[in-house]
Protein backbone atom coordinates (compact mmCIF):
# COMPACT_ATOMS: atom_id res chain seq x y z
CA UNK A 1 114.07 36.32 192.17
CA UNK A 2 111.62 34.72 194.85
CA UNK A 3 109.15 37.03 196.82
CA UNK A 4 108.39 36.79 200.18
CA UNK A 5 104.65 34.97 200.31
CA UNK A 6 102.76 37.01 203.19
CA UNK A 7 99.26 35.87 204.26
CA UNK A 8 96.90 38.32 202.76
CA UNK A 9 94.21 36.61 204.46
CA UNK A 10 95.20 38.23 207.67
CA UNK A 11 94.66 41.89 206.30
CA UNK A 12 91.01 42.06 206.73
CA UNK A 13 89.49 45.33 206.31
CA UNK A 14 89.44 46.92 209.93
CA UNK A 15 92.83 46.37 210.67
CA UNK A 16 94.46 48.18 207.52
CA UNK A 17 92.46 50.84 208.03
CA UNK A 18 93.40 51.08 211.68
CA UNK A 19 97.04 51.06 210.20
CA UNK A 20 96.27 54.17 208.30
CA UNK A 21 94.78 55.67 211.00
CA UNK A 22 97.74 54.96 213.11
CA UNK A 23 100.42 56.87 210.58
CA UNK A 24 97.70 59.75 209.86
CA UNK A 25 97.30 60.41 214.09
CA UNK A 26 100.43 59.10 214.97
CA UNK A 27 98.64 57.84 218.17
CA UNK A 28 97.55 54.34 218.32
CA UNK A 29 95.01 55.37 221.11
CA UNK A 30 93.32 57.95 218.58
CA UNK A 31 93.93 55.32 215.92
CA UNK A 32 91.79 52.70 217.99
CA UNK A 33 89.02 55.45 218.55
CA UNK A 34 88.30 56.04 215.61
CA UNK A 35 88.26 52.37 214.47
CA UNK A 36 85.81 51.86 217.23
CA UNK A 37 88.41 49.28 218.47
CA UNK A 38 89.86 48.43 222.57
CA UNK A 39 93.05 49.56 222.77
CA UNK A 40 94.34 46.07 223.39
CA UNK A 41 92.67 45.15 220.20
CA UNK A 42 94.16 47.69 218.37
CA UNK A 43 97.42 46.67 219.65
CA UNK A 44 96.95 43.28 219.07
CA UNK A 45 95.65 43.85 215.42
CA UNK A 46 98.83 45.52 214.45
CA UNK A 47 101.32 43.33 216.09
CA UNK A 48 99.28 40.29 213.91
CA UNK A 49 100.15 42.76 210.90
CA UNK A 50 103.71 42.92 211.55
CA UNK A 51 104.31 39.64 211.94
CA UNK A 52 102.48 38.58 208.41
CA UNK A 53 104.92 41.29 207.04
CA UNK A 54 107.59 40.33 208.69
CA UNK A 55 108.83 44.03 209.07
CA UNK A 56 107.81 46.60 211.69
CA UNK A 57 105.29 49.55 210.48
CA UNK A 58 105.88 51.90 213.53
CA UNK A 59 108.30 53.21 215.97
CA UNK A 60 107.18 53.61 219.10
CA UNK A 61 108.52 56.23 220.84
CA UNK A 62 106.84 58.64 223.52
CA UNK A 63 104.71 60.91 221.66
CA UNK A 64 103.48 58.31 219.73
CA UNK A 65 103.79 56.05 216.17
CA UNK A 66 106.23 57.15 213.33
CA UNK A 67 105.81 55.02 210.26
CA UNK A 68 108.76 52.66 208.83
CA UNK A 69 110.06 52.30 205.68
CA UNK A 70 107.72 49.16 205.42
CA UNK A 71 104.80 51.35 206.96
CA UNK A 72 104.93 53.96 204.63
CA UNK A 73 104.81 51.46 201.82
CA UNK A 74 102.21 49.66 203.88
CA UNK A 75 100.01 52.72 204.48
CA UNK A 76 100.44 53.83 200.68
CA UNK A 77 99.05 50.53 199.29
CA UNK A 78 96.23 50.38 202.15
CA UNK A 79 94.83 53.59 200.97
CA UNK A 80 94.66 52.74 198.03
CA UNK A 81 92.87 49.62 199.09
CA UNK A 82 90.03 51.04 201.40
CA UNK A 83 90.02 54.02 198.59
CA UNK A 84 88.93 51.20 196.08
CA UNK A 85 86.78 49.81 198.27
CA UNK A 86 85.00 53.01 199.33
CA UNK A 87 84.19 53.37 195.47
CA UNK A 88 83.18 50.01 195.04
CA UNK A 89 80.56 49.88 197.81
CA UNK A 90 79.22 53.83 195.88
CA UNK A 91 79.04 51.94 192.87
CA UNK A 92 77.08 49.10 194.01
CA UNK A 93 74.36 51.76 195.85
CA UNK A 94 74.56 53.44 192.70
CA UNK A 95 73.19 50.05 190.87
CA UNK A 96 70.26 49.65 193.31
CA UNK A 97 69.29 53.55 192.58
CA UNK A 98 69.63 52.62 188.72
CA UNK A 99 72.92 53.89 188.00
CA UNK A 100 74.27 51.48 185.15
CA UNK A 101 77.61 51.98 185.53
CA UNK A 102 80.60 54.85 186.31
CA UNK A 103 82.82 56.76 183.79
CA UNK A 104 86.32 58.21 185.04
CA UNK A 105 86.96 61.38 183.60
CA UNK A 106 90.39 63.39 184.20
CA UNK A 107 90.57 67.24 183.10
CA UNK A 108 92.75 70.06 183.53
CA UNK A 109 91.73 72.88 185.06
CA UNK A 110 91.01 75.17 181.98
CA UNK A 111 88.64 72.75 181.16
CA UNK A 112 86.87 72.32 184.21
CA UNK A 113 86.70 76.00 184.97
CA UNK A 114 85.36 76.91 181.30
CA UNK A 115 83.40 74.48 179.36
CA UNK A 116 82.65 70.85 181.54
CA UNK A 117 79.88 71.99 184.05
CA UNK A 118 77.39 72.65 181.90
CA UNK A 119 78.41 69.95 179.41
CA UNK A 120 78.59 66.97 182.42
CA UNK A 121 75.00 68.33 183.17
CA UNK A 122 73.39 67.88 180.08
CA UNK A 123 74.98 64.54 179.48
CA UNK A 124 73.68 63.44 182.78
CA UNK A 125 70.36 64.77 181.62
CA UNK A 126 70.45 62.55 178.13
CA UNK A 127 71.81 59.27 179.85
CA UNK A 128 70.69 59.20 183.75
CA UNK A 129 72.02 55.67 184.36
CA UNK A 130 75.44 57.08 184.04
CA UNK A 131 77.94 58.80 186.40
CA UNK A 132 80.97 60.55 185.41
CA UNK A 133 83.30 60.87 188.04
CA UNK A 134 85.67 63.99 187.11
CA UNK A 135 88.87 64.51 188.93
CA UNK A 136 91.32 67.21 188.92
CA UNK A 137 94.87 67.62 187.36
CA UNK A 138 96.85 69.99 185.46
CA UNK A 139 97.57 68.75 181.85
CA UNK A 140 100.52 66.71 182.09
CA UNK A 141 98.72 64.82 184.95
CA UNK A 142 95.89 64.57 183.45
CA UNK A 143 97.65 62.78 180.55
CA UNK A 144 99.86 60.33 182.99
CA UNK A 145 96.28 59.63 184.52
CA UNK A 146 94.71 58.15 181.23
CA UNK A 147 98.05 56.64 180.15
CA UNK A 148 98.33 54.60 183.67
CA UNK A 149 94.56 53.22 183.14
CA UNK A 150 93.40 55.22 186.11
CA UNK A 151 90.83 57.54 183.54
CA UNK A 152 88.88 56.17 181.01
CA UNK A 153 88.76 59.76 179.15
CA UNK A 154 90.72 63.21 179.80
CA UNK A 155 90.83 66.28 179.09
CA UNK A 156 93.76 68.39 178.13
CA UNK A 157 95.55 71.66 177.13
CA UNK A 158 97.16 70.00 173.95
CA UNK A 159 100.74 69.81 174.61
CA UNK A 160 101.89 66.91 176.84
CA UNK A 161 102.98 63.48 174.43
CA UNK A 162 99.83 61.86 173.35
CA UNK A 163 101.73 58.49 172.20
CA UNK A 164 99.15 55.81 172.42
CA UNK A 165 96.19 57.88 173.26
CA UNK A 166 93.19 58.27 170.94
CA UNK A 167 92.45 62.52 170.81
CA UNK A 168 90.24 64.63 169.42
CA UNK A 169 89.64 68.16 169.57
CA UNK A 170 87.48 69.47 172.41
CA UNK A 171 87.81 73.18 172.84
CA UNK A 172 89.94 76.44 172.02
CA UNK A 173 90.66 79.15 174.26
CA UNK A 174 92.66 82.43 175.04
CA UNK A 175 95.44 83.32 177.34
CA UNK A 176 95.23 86.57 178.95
CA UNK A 177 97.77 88.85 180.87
CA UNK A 178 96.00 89.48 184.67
CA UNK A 179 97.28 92.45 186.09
CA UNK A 180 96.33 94.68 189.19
CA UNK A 181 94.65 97.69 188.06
CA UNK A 182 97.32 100.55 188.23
CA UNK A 183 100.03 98.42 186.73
CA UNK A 184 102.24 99.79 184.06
CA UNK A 185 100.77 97.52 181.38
CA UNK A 186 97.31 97.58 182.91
CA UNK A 187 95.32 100.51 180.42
CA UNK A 188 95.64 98.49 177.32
CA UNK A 189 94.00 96.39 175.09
CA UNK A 190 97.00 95.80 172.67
CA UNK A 191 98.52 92.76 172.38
CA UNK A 192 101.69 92.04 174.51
CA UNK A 193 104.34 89.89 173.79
CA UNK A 194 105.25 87.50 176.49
CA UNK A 195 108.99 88.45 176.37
CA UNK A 196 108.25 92.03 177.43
CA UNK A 197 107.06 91.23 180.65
CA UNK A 198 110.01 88.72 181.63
CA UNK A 199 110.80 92.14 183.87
CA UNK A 200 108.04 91.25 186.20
CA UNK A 201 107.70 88.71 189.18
CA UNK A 202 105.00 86.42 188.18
CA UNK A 203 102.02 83.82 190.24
CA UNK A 204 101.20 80.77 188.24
CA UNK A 205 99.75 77.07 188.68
CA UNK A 206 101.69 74.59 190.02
CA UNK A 207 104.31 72.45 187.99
CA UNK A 208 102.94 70.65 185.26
CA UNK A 209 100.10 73.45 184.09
CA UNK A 210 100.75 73.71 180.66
CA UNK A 211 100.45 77.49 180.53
CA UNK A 212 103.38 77.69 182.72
CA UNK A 213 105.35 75.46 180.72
CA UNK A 214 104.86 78.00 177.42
CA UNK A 215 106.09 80.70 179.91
CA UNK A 216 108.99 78.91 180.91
CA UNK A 217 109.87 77.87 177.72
CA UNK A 218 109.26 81.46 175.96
CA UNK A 219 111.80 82.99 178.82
CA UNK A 220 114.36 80.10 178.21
CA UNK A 221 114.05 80.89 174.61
CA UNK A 222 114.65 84.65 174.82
CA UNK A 223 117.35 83.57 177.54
CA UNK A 224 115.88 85.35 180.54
CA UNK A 225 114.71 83.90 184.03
CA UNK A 226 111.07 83.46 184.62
CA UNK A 227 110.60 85.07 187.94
CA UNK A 228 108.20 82.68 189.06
CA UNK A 229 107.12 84.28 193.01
CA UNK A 230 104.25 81.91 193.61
CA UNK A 231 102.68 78.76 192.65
CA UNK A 232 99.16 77.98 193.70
CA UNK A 233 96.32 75.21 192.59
CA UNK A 234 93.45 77.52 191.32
CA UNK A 235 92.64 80.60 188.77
CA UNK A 236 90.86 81.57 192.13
CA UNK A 237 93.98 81.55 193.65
CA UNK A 238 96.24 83.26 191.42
CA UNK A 239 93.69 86.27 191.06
CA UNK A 240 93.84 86.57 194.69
CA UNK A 241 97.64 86.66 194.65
CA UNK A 242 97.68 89.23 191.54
CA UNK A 243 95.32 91.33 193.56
CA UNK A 244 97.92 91.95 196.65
CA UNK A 245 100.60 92.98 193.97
CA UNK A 246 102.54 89.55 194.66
CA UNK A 247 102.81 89.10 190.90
CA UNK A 248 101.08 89.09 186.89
CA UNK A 249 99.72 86.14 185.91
CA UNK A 250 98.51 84.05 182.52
CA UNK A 251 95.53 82.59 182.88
CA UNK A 252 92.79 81.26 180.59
CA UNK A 253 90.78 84.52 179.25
CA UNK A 254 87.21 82.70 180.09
CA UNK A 255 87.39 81.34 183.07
CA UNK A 256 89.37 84.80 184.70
CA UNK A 257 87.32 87.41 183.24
CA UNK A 258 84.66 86.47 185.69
CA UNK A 259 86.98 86.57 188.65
CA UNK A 260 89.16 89.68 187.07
CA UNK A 261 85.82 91.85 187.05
CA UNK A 262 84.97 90.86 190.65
CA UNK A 263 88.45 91.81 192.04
CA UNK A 264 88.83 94.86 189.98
CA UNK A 265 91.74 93.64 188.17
CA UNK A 266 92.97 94.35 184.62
CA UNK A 267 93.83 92.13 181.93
CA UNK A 268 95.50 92.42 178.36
CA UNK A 269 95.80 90.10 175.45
CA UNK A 270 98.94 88.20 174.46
CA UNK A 271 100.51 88.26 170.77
CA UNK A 272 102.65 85.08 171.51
CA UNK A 273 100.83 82.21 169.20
CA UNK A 274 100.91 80.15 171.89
CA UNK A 275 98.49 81.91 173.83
CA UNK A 276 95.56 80.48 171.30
CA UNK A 277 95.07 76.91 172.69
CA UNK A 278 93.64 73.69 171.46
CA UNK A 279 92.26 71.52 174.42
CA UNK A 280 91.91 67.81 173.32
CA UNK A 281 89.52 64.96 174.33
CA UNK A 282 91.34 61.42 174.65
CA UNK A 283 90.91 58.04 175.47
CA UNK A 284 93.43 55.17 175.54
CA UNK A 285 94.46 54.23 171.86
CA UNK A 286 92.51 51.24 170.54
CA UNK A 287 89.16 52.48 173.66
CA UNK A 288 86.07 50.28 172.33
CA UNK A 289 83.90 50.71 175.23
CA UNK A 290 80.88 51.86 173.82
CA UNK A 291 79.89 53.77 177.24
CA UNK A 292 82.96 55.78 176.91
CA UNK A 293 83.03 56.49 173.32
CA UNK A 294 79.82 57.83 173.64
CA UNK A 295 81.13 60.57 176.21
CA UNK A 296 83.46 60.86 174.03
CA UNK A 297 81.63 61.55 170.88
CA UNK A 298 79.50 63.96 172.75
CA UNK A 299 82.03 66.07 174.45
CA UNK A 300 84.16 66.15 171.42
CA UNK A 301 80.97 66.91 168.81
CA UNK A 302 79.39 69.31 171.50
CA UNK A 303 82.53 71.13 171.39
CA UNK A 304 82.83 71.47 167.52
CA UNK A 305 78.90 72.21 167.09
CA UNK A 306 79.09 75.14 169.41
CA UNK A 307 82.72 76.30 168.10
CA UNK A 308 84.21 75.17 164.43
CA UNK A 309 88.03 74.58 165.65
CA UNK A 310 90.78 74.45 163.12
CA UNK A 311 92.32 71.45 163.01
CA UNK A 312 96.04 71.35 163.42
CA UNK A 313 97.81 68.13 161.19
């Protein structure tokens, strides 16, 4: 099937990011203001990048610019573009200040929030001419991230398919009822099953966290609902959300403890087995990037020096 051939030569720099700044204002005035562009030449710029496309990227109407079909794809792919150019011109300042080169690491949030900080800091102490870049995700993101190319190593709850991914084992950690202080199961340290507290209207992560997908699959299993109230994007978050009685919440027993002390909450170990985690370190199957392995290596060996995991087969 034969593509249309557009002349990529006419999207120079300026005018796809006056494009984006047309569909994230809607106004091609504010658009040309903050390109630093005459309005004329901001007109003219995007009438020269319609007719290279050969579609229309905005409606004009009276308030302003609403994005096509063709402009939404447009904008989505420029983004990307001045994105990967934004990191490109870092990486070359980074060169000149003796940074040898950038490593893309993806992690979920149990990892971030418990055990990377100090680890990224001590690995940036041992080998200054490298920059890890960390983003990020909840697992099963974190996972599509490295699979897609767009990580060189993650950082996972273990859980989400690792087909054609390289893992090793990183950390372990402990789920955790979080409760506000005067509720009914608050007052004890014994061990609750996850089933007996399917009564309650719960806060979690958002989709794709892998401790809500143990909760969701523990309720389907026992056939009951999950009341799920709220979904937010941080431990922070949730705490918050447990401490105005919206909810109970699971959450990783190191990184909430911190939080659960400073709001006064209450929290209670789980009996399910699932609430004793692996996380996993990964890179793509077959990685032989010596720069990355080496992260690799040390996260992975860091982790098993400090803390002798079992290892599941």
């Amino acid at each position: 099937m034969a593509t249309a051939a557009y002349n990529l030569a006419r999207f120079d720099l300026v005018s796809i990011r006056l494009a984006v700044a047309c569909a994230q204002t809607g106004s091609l005035t504010a658009a040309a203001r903050d390109s630093h562009l005459a309005l004329a030449a901001a007109s003219r710029r995007i009438r020269e990048l319609e007719s290279a496309l050969g579609d229309t990227l905005f409606e004009r109407h009276a308030r302003g610019l609403l994005p096509t079909a063709a402009g939404r794809v447009f904008v989505k792919h420029g983004l990307t573009l001045l994105q990967t150019m934004e990191h490109l011109g870092g990486e070359l300042a980074d060169l000149r200040q003796g940074i040898a080169r950038h490593i893309s690491l993806c992690a979920s949030s149990a990892a971030i929030s418990q055990f990377l900080p100090t680890l990224l800091a001590q690995y940036g102490q041992l080998h200054p001419q490298v920059r890890v870049d960390l983003e990020e995700q909840v697992s099963e993101a974190v996972v599509t991230t490295l699979r897609e190319g767009r990580a060189d190593v993650a950082v996972f709850v273990e859980g989400p398919d690792t087909t054609g991914l390289a893992t090793r084992l990183f950390r372990e950690d402990e789920l955790v009822l979080v409760l506000p202080a005067k509720h009914r199961l608050a007052g004890s340290k014994t061990p609750l099953a996850f089933v007996d507290t399917l009564d309650e209207e719960w806060v979690s992560l958002t989709a794709g966290a892998a401790m809500l997908q143990k909760q969701q699959q523990t309720a389907l299993a026992a056939n009951r609902p999950l009341k799920l109230r709220m979904q937010v994007r941080s431990f922070d978050a949730v705490c918050h959300m447990v401490a105005s009685g919206l909810g109970i919440a699971v959450l990783p027993k190191g990184a909430s403890l911190p939080i659960v002390k400073g709001m006064k909450l209450a929290w209670r170990p789980l009996s399910d087995s699932w609430a004793q985690r692996r996380l996993l370190v990964a890179t793509a199957l077959g990685q032989n990037d010596a720069g990355i392995l080496a992260l690799v290596d040390f996260l992975a060996e860091a982790s098993q020096n400090a803390k002798p995991g079992r290892r599941k087969q």
